[in-house]
PDB file of N, CA and C in Angstrom:
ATOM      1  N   UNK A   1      17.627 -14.303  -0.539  1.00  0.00           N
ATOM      2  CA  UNK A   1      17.437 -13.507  -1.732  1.00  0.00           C
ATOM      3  C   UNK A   1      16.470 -12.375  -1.404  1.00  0.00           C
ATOM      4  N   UNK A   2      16.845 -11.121  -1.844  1.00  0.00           N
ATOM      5  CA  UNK A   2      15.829  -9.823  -1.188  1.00  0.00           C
ATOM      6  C   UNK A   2      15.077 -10.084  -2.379  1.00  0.00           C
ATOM      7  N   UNK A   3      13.976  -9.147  -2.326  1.00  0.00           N
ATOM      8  CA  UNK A   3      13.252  -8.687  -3.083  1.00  0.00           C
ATOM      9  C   UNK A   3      13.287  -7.547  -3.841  1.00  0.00           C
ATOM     10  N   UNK A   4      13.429  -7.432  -5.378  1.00  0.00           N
ATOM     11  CA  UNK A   4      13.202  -5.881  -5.606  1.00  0.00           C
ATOM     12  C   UNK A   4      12.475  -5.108  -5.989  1.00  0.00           C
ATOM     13  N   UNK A   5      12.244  -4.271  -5.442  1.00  0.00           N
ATOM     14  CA  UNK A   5      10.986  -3.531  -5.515  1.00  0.00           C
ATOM     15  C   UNK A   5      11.331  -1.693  -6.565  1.00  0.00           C
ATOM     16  N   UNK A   6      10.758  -2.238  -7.948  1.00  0.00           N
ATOM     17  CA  UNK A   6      10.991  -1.349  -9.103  1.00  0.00           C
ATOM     18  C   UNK A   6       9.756  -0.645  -9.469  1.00  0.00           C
ATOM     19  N   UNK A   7       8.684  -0.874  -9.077  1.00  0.00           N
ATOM     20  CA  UNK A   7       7.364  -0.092  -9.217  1.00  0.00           C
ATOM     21  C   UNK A   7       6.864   0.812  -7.829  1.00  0.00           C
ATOM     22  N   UNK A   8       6.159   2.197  -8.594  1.00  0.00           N
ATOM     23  CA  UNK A   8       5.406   2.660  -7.448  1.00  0.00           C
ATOM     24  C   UNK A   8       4.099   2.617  -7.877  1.00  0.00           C
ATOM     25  N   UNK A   9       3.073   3.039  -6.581  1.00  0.00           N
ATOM     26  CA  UNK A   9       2.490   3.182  -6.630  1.00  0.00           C
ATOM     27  C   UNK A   9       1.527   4.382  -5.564  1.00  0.00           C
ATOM     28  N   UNK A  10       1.261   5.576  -6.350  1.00  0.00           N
ATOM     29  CA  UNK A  10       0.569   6.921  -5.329  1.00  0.00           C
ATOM     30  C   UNK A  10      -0.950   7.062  -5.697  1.00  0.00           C
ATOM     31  N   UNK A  11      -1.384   7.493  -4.731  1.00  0.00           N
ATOM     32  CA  UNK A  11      -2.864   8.296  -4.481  1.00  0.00           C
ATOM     33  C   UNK A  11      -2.701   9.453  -3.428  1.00  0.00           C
ATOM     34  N   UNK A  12      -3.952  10.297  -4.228  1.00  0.00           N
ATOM     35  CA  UNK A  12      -3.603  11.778  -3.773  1.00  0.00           C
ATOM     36  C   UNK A  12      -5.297  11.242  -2.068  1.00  0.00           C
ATOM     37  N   UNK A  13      -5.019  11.679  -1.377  1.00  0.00           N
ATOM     38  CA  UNK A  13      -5.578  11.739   0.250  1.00  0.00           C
ATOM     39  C   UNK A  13      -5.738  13.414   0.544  1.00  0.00           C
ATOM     40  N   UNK A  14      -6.457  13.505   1.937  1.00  0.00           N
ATOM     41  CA  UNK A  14      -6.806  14.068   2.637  1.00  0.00           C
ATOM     42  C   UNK A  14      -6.004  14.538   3.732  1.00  0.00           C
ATOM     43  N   UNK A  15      -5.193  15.457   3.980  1.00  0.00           N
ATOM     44  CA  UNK A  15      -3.927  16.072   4.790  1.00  0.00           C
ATOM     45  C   UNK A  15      -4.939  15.378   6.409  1.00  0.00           C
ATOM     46  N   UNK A  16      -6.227  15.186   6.645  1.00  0.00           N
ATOM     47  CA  UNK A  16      -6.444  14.565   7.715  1.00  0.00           C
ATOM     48  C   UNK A  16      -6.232  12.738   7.781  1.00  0.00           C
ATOM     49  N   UNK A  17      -6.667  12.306   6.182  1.00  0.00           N
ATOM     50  CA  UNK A  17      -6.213  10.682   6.311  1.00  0.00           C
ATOM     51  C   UNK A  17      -5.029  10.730   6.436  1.00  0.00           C
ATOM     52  N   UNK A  18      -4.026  11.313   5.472  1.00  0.00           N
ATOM     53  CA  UNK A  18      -2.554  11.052   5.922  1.00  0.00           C
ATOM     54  C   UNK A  18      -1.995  11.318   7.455  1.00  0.00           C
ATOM     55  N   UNK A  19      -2.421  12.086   8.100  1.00  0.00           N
ATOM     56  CA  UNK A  19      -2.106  12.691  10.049  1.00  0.00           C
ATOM     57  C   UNK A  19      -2.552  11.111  10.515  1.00  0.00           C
ATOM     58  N   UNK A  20      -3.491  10.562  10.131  1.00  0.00           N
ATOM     59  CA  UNK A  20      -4.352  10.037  10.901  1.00  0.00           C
ATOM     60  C   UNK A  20      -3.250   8.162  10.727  1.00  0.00           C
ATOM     61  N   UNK A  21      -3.528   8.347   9.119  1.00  0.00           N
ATOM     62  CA  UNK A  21      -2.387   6.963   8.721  1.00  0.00           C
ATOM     63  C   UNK A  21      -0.498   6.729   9.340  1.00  0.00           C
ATOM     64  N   UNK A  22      -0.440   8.019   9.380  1.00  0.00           N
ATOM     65  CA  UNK A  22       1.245   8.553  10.095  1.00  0.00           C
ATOM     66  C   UNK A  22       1.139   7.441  11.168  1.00  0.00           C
ATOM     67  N   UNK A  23       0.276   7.980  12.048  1.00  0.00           N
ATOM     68  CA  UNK A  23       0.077   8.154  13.256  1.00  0.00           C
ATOM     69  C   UNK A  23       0.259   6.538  13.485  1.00  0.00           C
ATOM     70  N   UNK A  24      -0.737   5.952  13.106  1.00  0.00           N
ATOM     71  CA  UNK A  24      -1.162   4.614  13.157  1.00  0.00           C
ATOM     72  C   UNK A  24      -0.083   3.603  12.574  1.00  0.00           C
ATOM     73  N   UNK A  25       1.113   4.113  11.604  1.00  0.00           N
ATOM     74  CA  UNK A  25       2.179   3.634  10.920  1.00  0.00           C
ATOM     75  C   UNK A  25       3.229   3.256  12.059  1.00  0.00           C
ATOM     76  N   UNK A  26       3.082   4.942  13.047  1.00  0.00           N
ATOM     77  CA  UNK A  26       4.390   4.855  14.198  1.00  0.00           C
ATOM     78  C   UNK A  26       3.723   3.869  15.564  1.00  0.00           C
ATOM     79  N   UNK A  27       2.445   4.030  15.570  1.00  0.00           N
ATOM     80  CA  UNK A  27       2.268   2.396  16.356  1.00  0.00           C
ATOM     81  C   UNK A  27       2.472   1.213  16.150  1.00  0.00           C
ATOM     82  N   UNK A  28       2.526   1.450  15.092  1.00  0.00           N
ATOM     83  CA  UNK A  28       2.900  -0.457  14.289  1.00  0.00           C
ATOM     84  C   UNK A  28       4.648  -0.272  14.641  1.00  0.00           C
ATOM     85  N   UNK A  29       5.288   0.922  14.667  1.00  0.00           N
ATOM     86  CA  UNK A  29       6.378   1.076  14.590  1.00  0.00           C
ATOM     87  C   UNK A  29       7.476   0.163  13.199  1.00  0.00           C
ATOM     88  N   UNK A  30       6.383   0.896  12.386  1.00  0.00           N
ATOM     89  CA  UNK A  30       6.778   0.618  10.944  1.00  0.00           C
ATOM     90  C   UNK A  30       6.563   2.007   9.422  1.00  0.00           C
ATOM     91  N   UNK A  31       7.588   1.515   8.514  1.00  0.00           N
ATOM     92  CA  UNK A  31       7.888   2.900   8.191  1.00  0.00           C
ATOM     93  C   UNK A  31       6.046   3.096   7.090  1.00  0.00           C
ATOM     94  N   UNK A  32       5.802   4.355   6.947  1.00  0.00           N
ATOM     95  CA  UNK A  32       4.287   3.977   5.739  1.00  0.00           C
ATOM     96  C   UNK A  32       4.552   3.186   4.480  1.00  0.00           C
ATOM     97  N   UNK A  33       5.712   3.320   3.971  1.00  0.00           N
ATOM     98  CA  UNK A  33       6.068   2.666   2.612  1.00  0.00           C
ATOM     99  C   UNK A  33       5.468   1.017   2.721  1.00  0.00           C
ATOM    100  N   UNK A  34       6.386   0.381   4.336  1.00  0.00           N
ATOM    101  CA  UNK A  34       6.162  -1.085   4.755  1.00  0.00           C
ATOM    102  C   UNK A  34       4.467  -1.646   5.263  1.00  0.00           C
ATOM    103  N   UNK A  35       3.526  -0.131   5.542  1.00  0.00           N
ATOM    104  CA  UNK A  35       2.380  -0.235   5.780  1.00  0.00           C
ATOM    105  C   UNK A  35       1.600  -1.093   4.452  1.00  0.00           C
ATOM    106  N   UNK A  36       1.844   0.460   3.438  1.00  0.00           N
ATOM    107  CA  UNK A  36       1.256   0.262   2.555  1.00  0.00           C
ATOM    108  C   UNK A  36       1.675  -1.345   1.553  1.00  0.00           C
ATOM    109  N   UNK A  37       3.158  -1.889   1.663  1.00  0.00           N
ATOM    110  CA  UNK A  37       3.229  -2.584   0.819  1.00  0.00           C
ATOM    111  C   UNK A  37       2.771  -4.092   1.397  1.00  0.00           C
ATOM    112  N   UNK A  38       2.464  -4.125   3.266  1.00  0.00           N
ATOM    113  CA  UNK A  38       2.004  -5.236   3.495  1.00  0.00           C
ATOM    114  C   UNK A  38       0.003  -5.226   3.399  1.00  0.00           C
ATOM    115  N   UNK A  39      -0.619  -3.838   3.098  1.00  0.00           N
ATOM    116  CA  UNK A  39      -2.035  -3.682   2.488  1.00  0.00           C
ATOM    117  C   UNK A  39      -2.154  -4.549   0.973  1.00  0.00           C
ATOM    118  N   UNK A  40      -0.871  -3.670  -0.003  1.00  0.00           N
ATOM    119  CA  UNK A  40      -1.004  -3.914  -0.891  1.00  0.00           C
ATOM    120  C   UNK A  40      -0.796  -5.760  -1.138  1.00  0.00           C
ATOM    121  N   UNK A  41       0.231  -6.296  -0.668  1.00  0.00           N
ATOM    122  CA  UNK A  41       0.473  -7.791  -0.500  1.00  0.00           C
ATOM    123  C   UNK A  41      -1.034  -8.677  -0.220  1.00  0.00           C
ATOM    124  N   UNK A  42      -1.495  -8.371   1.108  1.00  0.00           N
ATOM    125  CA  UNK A  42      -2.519  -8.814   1.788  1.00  0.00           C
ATOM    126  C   UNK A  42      -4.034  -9.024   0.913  1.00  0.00           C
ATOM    127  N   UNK A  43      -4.043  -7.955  -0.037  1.00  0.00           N
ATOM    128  CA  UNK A  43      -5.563  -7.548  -0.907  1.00  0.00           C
ATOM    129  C   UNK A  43      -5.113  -8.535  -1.844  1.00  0.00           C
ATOM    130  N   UNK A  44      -3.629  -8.415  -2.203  1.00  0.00           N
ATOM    131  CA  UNK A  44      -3.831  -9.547  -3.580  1.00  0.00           C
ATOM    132  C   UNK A  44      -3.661 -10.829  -3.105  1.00  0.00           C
ATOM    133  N   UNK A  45      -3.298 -11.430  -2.402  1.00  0.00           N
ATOM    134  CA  UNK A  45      -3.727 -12.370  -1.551  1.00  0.00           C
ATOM    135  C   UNK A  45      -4.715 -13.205  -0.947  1.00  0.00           C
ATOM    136  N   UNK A  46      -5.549 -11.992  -1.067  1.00  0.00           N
ATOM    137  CA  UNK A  46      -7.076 -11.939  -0.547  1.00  0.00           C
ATOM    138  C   UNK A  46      -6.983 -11.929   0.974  1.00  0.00           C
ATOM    139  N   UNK A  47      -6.492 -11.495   1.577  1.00  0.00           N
ATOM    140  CA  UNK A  47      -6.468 -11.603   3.498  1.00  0.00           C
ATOM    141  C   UNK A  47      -7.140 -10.224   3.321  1.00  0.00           C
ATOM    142  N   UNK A  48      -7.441  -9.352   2.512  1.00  0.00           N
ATOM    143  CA  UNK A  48      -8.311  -8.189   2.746  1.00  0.00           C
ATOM    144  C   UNK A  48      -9.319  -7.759   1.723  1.00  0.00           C
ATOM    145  N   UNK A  49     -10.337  -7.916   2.396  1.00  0.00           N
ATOM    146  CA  UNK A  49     -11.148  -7.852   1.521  1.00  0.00           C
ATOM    147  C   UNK A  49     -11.871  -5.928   1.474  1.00  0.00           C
ATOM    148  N   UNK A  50     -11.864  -5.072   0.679  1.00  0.00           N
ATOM    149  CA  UNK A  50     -12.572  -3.994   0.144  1.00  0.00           C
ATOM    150  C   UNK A  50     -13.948  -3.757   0.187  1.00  0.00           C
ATOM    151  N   UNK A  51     -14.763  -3.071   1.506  1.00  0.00           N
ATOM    152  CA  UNK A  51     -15.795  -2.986   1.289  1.00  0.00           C
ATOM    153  C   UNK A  51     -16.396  -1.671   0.714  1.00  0.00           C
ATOM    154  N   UNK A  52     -17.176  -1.173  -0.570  1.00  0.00           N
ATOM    155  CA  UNK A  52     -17.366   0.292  -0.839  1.00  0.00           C
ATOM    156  C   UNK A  52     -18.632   0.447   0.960  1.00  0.00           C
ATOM    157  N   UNK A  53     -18.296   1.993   0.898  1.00  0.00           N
ATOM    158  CA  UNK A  53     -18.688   2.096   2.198  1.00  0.00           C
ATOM    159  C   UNK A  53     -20.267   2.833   1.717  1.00  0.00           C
ATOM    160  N   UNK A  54     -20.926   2.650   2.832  1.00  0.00           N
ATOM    161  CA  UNK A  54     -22.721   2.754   2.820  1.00  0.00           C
ATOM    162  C   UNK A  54     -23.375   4.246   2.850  1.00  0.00           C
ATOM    163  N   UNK A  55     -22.511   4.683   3.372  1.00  0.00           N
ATOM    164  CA  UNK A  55     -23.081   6.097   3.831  1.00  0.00           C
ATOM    165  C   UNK A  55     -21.985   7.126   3.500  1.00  0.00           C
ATOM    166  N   UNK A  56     -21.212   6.855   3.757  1.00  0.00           N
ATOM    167  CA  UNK A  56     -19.971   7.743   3.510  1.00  0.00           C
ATOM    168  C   UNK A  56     -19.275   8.177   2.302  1.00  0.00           C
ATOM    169  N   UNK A  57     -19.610   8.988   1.561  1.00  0.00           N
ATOM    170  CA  UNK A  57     -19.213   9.148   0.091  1.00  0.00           C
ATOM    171  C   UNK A  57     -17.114   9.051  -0.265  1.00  0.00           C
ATOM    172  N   UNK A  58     -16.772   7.791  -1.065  1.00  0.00           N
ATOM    173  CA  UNK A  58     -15.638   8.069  -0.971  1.00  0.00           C
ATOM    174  C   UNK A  58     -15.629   8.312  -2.663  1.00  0.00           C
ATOM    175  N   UNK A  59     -14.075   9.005  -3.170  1.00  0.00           N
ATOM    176  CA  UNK A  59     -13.706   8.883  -3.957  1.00  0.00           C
ATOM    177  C   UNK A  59     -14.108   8.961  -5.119  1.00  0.00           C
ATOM    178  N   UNK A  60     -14.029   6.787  -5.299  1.00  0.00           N
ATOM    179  CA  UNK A  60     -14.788   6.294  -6.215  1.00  0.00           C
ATOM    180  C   UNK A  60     -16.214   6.668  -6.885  1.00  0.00           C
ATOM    181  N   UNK A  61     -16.785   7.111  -5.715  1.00  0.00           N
ATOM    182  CA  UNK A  61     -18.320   7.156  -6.160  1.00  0.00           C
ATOM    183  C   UNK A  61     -18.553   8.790  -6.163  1.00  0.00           C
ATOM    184  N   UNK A  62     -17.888   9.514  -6.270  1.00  0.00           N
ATOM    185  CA  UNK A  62     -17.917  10.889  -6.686  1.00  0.00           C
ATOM    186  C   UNK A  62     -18.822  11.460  -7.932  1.00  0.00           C
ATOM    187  N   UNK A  63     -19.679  12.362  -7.870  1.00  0.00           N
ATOM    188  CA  UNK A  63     -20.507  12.364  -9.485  1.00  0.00           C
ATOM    189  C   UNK A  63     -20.436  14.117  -9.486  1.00  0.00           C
ATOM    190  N   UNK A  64     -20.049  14.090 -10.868  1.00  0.00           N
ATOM    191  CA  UNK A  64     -19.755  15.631 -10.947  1.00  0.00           C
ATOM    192  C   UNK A  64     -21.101  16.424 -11.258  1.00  0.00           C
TER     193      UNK A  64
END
């Protein structure tokens, strides 16, 4: 029995994270869609755990 897969899910990146994620997708020699949906699997799972990072301003912690 496949699976079907009826939801997306996007975030807008950095034209250098995406070069950088490509890249690392065609070593796995897997397509990004299958990257991202074995990240996304893995976190809810808990096999990955999210650390906010120390020094490095991402995103999240943005203050206008």
């Amino acid at each position: 029995m496949s699976v079907k897969f009826e939801a997306y899910i996007g975030t807008r990146i950095s034209k250098d994270e995406r070069s950088s994620f490509v890249k690392m997708s065609k070593k796995l020699q897997m397509d990004q869609s299958e990257v991202l949906r074995e990240l996304i699997q893995a976190f809810i799972q808990n096999r990955v755990t999210i650390t906010p990072p120390t020094e490095i301003k991402g995103l999240h912690n943005h203050v206008n």
